[in-house]
N, C-alpha and C. Protein backbone atom coordinates (compact mmCIF):
# COMPACT_ATOMS: atom_id res chain seq x y z
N UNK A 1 -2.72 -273.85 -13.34
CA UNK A 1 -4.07 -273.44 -13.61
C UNK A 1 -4.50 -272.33 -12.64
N UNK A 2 -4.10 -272.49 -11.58
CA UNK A 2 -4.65 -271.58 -10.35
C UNK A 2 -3.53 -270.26 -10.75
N UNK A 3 -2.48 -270.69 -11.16
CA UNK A 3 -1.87 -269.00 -11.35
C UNK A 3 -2.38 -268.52 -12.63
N UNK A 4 -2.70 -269.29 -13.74
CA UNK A 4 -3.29 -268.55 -14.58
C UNK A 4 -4.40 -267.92 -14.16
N UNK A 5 -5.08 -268.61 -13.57
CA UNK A 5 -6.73 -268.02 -12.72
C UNK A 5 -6.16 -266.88 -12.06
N UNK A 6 -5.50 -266.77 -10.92
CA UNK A 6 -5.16 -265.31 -10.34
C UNK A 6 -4.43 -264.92 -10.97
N UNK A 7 -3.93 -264.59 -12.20
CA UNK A 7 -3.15 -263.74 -12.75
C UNK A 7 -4.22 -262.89 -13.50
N UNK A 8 -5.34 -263.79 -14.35
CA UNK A 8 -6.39 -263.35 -15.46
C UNK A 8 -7.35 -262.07 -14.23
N UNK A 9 -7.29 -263.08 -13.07
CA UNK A 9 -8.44 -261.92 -12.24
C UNK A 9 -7.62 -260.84 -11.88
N UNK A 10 -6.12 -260.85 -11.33
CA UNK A 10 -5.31 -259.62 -11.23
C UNK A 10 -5.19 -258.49 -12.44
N UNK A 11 -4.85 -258.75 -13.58
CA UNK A 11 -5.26 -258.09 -14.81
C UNK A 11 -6.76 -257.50 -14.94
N UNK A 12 -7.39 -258.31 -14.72
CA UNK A 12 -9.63 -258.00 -14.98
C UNK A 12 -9.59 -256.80 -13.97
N UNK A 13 -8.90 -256.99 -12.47
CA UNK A 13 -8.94 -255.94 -11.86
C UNK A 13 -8.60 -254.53 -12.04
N UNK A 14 -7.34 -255.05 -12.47
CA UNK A 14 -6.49 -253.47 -12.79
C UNK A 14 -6.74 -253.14 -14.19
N UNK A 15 -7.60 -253.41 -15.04
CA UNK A 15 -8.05 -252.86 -16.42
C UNK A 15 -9.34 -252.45 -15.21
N UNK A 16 -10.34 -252.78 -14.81
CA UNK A 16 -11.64 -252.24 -14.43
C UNK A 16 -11.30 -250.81 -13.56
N UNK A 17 -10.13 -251.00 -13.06
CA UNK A 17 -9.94 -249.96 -12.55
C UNK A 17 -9.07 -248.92 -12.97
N UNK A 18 -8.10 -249.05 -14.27
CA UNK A 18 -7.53 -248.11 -15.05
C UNK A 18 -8.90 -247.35 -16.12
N UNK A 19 -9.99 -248.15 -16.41
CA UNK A 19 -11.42 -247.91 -17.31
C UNK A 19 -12.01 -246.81 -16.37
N UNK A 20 -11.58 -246.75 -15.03
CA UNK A 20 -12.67 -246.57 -13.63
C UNK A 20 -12.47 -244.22 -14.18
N UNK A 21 -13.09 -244.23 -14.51
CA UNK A 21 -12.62 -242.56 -14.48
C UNK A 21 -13.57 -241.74 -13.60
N UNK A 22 -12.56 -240.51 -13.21
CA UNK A 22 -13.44 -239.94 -12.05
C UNK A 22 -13.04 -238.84 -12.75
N UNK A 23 -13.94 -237.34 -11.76
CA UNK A 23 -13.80 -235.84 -12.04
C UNK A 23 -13.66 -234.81 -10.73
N UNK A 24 -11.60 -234.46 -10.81
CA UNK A 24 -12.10 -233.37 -9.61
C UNK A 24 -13.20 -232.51 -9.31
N UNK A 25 -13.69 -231.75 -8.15
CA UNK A 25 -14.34 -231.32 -7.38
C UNK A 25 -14.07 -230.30 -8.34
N UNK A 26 -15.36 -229.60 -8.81
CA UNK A 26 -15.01 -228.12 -9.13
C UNK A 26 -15.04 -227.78 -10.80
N UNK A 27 -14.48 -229.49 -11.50
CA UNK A 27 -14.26 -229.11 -12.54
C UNK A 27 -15.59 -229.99 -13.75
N UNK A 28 -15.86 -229.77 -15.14
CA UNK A 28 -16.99 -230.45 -15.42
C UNK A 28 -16.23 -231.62 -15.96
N UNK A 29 -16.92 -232.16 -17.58
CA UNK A 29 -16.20 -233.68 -17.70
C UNK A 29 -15.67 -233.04 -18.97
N UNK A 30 -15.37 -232.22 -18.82
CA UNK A 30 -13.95 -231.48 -19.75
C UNK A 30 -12.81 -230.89 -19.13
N UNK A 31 -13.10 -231.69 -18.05
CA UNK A 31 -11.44 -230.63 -17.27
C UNK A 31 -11.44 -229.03 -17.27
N UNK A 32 -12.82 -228.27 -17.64
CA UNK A 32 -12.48 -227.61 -17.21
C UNK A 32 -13.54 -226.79 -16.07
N UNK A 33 -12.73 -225.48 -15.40
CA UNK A 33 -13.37 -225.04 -14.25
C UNK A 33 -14.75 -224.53 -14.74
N UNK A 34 -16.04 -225.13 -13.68
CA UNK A 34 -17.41 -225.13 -13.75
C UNK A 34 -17.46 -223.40 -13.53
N UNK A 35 -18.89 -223.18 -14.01
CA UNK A 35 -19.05 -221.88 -13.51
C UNK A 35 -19.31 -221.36 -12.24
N UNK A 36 -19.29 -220.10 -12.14
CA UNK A 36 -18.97 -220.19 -10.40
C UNK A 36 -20.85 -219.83 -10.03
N UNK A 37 -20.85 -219.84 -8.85
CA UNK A 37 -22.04 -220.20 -8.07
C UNK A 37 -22.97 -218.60 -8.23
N UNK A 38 -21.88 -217.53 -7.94
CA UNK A 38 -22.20 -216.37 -7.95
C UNK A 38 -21.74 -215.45 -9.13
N UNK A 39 -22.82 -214.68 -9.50
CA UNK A 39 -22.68 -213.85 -10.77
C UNK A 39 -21.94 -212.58 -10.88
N UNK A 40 -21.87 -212.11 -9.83
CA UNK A 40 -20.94 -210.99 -9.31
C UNK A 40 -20.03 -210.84 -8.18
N UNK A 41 -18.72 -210.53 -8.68
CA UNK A 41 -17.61 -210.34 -7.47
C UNK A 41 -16.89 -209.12 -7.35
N UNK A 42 -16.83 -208.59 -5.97
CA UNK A 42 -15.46 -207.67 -5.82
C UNK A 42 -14.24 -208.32 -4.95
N UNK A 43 -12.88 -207.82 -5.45
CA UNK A 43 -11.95 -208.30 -5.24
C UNK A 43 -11.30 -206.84 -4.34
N UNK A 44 -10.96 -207.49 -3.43
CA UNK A 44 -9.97 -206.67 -2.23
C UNK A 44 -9.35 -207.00 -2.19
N UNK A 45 -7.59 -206.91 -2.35
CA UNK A 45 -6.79 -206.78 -2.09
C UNK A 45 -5.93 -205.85 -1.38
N UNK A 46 -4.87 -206.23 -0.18
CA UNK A 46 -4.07 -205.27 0.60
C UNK A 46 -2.96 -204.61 -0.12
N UNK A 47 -2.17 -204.13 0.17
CA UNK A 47 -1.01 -203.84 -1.09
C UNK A 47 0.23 -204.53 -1.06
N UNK A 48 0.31 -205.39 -0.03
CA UNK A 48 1.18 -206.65 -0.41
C UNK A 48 0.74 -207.69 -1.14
N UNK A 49 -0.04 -207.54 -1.93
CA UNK A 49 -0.36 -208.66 -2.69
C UNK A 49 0.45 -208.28 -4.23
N UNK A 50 1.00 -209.80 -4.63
CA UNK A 50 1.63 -209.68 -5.42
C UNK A 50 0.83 -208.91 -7.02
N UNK A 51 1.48 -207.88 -7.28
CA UNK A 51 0.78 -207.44 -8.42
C UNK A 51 0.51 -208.42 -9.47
N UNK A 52 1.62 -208.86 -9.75
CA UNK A 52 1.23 -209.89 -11.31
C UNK A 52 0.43 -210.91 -10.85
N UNK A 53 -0.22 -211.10 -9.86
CA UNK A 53 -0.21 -212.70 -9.40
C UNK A 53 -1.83 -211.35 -9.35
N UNK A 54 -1.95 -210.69 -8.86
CA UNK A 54 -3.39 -209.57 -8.94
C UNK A 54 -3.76 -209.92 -10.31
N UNK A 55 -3.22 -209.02 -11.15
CA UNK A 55 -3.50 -209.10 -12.32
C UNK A 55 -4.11 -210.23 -13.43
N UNK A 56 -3.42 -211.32 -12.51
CA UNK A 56 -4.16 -212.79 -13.23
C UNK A 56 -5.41 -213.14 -12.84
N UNK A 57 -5.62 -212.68 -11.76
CA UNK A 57 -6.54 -213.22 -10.99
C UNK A 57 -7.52 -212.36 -11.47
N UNK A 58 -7.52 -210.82 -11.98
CA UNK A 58 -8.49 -210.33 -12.27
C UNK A 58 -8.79 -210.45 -13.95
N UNK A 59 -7.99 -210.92 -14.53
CA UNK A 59 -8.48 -211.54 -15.87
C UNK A 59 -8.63 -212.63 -16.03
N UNK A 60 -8.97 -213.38 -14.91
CA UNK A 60 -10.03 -215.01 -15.12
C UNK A 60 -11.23 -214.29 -14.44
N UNK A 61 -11.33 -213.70 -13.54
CA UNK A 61 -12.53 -213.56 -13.06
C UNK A 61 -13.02 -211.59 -13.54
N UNK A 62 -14.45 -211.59 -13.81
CA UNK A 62 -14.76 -210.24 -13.95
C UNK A 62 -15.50 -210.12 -12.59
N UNK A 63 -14.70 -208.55 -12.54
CA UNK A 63 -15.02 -208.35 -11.46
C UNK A 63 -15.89 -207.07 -11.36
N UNK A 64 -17.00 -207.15 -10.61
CA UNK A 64 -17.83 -205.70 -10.57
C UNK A 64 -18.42 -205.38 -9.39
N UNK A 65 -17.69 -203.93 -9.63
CA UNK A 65 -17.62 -202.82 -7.98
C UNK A 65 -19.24 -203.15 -7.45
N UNK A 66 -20.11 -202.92 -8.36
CA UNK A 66 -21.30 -202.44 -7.98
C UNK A 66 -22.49 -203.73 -7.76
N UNK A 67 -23.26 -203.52 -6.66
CA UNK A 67 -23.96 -204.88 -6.13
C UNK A 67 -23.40 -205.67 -6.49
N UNK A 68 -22.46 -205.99 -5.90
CA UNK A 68 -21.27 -207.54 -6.01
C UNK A 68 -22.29 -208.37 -4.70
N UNK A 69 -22.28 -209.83 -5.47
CA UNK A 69 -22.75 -210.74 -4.61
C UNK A 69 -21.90 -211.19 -3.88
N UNK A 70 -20.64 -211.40 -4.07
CA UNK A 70 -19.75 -211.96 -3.16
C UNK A 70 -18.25 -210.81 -3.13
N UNK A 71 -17.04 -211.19 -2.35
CA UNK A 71 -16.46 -210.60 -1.96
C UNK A 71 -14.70 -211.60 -2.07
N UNK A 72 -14.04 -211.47 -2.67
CA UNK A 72 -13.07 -212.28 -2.94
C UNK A 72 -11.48 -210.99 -2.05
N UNK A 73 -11.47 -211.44 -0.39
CA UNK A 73 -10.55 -211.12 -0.18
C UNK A 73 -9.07 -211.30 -0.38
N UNK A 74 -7.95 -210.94 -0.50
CA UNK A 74 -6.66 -211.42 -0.20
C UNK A 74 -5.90 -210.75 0.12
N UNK A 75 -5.38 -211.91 1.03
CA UNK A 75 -4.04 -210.96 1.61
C UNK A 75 -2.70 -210.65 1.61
N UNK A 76 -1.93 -210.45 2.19
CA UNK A 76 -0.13 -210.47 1.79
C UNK A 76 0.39 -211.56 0.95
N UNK A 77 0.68 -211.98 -0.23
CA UNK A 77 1.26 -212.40 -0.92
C UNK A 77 2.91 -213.09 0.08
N UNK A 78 2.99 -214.36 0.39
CA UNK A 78 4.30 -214.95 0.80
C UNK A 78 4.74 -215.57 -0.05
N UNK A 79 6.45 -214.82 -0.41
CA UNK A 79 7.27 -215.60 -1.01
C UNK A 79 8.44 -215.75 -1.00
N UNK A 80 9.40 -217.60 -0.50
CA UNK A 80 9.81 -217.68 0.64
C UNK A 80 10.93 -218.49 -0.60
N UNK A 81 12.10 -218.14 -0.46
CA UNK A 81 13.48 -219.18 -1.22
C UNK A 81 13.98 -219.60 0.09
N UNK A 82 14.04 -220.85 0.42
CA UNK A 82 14.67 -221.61 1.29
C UNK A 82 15.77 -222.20 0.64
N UNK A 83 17.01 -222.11 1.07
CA UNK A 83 18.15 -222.86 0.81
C UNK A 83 18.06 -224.20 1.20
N UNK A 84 18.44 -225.20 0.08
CA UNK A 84 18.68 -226.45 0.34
C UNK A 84 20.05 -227.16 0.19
N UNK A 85 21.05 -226.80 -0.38
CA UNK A 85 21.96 -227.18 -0.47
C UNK A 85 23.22 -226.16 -0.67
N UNK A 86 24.33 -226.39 -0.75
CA UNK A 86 25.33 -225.47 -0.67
C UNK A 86 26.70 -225.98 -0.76
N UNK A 87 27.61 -225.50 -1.66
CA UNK A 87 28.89 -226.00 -2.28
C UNK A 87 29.91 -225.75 -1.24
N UNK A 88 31.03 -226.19 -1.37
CA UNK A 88 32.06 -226.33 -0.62
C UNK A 88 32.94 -224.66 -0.17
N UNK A 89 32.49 -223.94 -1.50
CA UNK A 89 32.92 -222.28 -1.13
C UNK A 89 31.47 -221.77 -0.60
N UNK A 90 30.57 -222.43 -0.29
CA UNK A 90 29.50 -221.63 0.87
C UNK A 90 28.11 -220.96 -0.21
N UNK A 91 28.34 -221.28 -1.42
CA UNK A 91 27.08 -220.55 -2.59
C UNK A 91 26.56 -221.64 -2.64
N UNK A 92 24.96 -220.76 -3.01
CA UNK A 92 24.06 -221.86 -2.91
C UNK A 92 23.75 -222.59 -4.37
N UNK A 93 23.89 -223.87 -4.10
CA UNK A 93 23.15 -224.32 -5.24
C UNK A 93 22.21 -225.03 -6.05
N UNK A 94 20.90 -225.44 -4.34
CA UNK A 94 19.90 -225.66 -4.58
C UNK A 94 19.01 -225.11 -3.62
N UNK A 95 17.35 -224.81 -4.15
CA UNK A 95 17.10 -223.81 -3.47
C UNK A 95 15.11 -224.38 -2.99
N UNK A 96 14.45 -224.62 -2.34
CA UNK A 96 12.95 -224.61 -2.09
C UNK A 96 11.89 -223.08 -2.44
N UNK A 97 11.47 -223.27 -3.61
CA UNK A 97 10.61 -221.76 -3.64
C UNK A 97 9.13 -222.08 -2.96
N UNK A 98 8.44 -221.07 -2.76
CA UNK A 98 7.25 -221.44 -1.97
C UNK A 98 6.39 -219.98 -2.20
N UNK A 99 5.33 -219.84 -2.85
CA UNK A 99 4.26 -219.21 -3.09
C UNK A 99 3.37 -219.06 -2.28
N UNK A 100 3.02 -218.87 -1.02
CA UNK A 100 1.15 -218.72 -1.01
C UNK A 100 0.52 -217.47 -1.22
N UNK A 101 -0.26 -217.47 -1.54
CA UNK A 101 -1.62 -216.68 -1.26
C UNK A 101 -2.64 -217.01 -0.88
N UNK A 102 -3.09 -216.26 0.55
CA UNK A 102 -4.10 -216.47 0.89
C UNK A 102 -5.10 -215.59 1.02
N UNK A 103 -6.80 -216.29 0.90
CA UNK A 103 -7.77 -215.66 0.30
C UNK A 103 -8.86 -216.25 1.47
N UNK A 104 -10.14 -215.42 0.95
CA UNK A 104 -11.18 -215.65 1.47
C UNK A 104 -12.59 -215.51 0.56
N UNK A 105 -13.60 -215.83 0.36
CA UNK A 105 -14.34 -215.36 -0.12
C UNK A 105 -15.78 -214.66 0.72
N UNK A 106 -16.09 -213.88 0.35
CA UNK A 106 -16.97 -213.63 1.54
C UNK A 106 -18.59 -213.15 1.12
N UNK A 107 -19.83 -214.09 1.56
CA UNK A 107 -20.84 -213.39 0.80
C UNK A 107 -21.22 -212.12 1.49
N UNK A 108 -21.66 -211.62 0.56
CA UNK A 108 -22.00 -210.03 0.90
C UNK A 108 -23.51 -209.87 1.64
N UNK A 109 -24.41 -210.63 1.00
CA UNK A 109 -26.22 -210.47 2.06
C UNK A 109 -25.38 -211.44 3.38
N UNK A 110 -24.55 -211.97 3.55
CA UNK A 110 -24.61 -212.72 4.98
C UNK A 110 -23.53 -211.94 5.80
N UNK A 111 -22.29 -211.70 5.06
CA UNK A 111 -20.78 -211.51 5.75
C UNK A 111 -19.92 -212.55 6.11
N UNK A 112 -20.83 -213.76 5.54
CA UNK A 112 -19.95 -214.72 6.12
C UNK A 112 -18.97 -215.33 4.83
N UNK A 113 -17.87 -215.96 5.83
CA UNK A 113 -16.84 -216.49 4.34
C UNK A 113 -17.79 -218.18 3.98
N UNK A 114 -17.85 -218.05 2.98
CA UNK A 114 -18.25 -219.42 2.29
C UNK A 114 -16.76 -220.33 2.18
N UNK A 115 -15.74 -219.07 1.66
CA UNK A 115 -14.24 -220.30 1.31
C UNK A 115 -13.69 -219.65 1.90
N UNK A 116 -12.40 -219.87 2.66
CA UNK A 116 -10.89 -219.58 3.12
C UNK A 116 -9.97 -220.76 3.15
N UNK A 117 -8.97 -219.72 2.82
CA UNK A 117 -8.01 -220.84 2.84
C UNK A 117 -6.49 -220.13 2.16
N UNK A 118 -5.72 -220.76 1.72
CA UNK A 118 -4.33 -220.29 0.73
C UNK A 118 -3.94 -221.25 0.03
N UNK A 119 -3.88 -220.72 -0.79
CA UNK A 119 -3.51 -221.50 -2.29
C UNK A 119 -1.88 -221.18 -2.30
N UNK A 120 -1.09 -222.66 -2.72
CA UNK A 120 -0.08 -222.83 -2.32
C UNK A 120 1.09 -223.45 -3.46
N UNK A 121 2.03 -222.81 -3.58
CA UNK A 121 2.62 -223.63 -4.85
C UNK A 121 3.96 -223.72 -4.63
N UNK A 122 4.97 -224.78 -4.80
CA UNK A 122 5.97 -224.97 -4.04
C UNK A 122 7.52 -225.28 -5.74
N UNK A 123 8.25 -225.09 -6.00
CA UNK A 123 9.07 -225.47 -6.33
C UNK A 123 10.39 -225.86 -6.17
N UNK A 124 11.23 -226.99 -6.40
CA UNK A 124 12.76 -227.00 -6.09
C UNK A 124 13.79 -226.71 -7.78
N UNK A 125 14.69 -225.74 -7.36
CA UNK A 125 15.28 -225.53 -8.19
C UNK A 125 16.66 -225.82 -8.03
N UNK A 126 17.72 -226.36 -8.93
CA UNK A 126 19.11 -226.13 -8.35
C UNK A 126 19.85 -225.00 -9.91
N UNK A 127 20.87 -224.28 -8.65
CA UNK A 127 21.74 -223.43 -9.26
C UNK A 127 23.03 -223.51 -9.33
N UNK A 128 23.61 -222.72 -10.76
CA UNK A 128 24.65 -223.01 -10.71
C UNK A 128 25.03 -222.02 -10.94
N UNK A 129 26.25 -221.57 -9.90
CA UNK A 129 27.11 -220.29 -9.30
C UNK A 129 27.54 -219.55 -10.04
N UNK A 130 28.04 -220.70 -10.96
CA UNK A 130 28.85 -219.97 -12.45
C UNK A 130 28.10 -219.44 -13.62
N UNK A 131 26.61 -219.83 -13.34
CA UNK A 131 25.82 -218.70 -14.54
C UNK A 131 24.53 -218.23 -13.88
N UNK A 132 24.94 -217.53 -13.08
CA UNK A 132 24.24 -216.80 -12.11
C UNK A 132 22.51 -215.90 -12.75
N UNK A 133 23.44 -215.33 -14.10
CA UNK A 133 22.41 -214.37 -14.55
C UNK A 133 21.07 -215.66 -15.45
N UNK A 134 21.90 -216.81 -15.86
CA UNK A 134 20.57 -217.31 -16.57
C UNK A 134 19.94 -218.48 -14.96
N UNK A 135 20.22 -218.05 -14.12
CA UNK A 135 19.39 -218.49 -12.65
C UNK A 135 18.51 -218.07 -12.32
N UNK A 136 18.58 -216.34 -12.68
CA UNK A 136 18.16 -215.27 -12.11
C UNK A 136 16.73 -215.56 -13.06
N UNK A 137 16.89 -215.84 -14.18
CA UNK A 137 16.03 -215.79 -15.46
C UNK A 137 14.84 -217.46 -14.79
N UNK A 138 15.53 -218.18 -14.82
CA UNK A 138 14.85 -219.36 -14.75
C UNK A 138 13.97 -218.92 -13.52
N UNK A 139 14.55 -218.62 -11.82
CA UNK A 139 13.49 -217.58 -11.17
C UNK A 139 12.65 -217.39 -11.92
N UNK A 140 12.71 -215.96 -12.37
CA UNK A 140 11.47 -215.55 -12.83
C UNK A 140 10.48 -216.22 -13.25
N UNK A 141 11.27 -217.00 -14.59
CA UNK A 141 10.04 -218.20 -15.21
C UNK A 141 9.28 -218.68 -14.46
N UNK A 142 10.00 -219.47 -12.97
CA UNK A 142 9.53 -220.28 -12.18
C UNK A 142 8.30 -219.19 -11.38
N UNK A 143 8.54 -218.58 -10.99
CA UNK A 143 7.71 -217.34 -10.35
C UNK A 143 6.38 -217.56 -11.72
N UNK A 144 6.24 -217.19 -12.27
CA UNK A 144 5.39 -217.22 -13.53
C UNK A 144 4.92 -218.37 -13.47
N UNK A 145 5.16 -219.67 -13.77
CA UNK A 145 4.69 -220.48 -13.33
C UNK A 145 4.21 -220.75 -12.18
N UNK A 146 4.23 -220.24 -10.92
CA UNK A 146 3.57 -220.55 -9.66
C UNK A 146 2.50 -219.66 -9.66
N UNK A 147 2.71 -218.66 -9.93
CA UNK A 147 1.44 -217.33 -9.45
C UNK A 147 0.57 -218.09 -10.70
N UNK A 148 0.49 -218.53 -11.99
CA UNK A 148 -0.56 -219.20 -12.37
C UNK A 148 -1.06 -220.08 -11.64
N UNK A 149 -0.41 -221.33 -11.60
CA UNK A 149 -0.45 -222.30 -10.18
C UNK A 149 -1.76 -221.83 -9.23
N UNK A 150 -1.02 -220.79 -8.75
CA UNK A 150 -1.79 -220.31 -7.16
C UNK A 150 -3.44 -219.69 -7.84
N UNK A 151 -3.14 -219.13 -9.13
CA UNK A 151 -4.70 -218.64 -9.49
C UNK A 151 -5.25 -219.50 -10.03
N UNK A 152 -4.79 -220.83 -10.59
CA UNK A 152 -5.57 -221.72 -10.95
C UNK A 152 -6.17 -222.57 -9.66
N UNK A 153 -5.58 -222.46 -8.28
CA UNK A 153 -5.95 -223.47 -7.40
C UNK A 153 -6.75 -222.15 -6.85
N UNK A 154 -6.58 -220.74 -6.98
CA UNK A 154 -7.92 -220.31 -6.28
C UNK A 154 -9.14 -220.60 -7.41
N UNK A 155 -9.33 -220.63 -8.39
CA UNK A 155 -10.60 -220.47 -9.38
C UNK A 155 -10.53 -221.85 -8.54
N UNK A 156 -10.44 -222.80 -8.90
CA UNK A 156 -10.86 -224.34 -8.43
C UNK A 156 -11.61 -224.15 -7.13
N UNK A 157 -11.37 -223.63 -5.92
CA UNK A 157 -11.60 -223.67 -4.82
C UNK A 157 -12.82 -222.41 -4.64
N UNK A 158 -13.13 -221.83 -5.70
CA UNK A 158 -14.31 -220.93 -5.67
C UNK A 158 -15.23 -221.57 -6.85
N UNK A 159 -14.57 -222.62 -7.65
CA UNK A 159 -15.81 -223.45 -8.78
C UNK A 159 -16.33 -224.67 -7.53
N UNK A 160 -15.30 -224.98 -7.00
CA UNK A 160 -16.53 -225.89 -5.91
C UNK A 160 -17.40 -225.51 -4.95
N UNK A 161 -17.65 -224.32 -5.08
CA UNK A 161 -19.01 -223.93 -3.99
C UNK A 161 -20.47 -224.54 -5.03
N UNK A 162 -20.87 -225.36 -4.50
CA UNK A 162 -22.06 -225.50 -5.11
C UNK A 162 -23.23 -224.06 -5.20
N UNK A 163 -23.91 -224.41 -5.96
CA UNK A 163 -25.45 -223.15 -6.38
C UNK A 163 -26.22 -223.48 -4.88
N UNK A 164 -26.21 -224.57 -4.16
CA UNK A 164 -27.14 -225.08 -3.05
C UNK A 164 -26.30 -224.46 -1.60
N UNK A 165 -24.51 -224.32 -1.84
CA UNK A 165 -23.88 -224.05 -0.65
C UNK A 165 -24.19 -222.28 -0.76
N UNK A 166 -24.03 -221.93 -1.94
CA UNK A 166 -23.91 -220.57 -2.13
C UNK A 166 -25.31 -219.75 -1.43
N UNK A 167 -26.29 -220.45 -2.01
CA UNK A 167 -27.54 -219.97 -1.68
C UNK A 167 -27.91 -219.92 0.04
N UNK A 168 -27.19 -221.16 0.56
CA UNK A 168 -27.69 -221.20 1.60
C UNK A 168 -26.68 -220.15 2.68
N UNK A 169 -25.30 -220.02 2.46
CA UNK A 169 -24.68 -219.14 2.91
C UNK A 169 -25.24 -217.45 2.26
N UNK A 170 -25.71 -217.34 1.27
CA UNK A 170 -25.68 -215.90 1.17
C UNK A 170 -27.15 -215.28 1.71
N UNK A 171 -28.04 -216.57 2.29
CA UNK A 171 -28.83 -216.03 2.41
C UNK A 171 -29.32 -215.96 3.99
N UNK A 172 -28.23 -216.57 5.11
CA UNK A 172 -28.03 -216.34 6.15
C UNK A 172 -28.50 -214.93 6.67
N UNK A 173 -29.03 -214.34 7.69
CA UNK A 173 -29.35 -213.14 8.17
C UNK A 173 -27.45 -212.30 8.13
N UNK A 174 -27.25 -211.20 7.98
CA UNK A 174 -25.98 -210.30 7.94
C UNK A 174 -26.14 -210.39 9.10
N UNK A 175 -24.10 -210.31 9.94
CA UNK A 175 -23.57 -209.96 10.78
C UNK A 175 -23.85 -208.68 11.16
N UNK A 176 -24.31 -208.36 12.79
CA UNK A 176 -24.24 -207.18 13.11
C UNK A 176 -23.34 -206.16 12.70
N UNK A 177 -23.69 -205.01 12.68
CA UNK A 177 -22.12 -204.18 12.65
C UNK A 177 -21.16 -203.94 13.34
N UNK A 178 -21.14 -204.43 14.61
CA UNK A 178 -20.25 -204.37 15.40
C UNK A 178 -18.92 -205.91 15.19
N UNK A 179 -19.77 -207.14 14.61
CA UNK A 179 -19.46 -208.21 14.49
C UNK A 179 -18.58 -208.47 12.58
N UNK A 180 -19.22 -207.15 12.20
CA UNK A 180 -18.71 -207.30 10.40
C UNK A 180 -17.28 -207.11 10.03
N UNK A 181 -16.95 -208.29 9.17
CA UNK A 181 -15.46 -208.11 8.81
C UNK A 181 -15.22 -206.45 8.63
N UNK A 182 -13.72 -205.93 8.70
CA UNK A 182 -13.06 -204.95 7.92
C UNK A 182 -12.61 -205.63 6.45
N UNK A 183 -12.36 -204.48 5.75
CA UNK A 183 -11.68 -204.85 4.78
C UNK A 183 -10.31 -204.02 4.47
N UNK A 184 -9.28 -204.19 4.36
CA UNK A 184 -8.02 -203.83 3.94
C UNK A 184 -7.98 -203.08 2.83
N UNK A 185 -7.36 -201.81 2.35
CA UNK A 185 -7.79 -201.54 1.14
C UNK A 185 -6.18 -201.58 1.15
């Protein structure tokens, strides 16, 4: 009787809590990314930033030169193949890929960054020696898949600035000029 009793309440538990649904930070109750806080952005980039991984980023977000409220920096694009394993004639045939990009956002009436950080995307791949050229291919894919990755975890991390964080950072008094970021062109 008593194990039927704690078995019925072990079950009651783990249904109340498989029922239990929650919503990342950032996103609405459609999964998808909320709108962002600010109505206008310019995007700076250095010239190590990965072009295609640019390019995505500027067709989720519109971006406009002129009275931009905020400021979406980034910088050098890192991307890192670490060897993980290796065959008995010395070729490799498994490998750690690793993406970041890192960013900042910065409001423009204050100078200050509201977000920083790097968005980060990691894959393990293994290869095989003897078909080198469709390796080369799967790369790429994999590359393609991360630089989305990395622009989907920056939109996320610029949909969670609240309308209340935004406001209160952009409306901070501006950094002197002696004290004001540069920007990289």
């Amino acid at each position: 009787m008593q194990q039927t009793l704690r078995a019925g309440i072990v079950i009651g538990l783990f249904l109340t809590l498989a029922a239990c649904g929650f919503h990342l930070r950032g996103l609405d109750q459609n999964g998808q990314i909320r709108p962002l806080a600010f109505s206008t952005l310019k995007i700076e980039a250095t010239e190590a930033v990965d072009g295609r991984l640019l390019q995505q980023i500027k067709q989720q977000l519109v971006a406009s030169e002129a009275q931009a409220q905020a400021v979406l920096k980034l910088s050098a694009t890192q991307f890192q193949r670490i060897t993980t394993a290796k065959d008995g004639d010395g070729d490799v045939t498994a490998e750690l890929l690793k993406l970041q990009q890192p960013f900042a956002l910065i409001a423009v009436a204050s100078g200050k960054a509201v977000v920083q950080g790097a968005a980060v995307s990691y894959r393990d791949r293994s290869i095989d020696p003897d078909a080198l050229l469709a390796a080369e291919r799967e790369l790429a894919s994999q590359k393609t898949l991360m630089r989305q990755e990395v622009v989907q975890q920056i939109l996320q991390r610029l949909s969670e600035i609240t309308p209340q964080k935004w406001q209160k950072m952009s409306e901070s008094p501006a950094l002197p000029a002696s004290q004001s970021t540069t920007t990289a062109q």
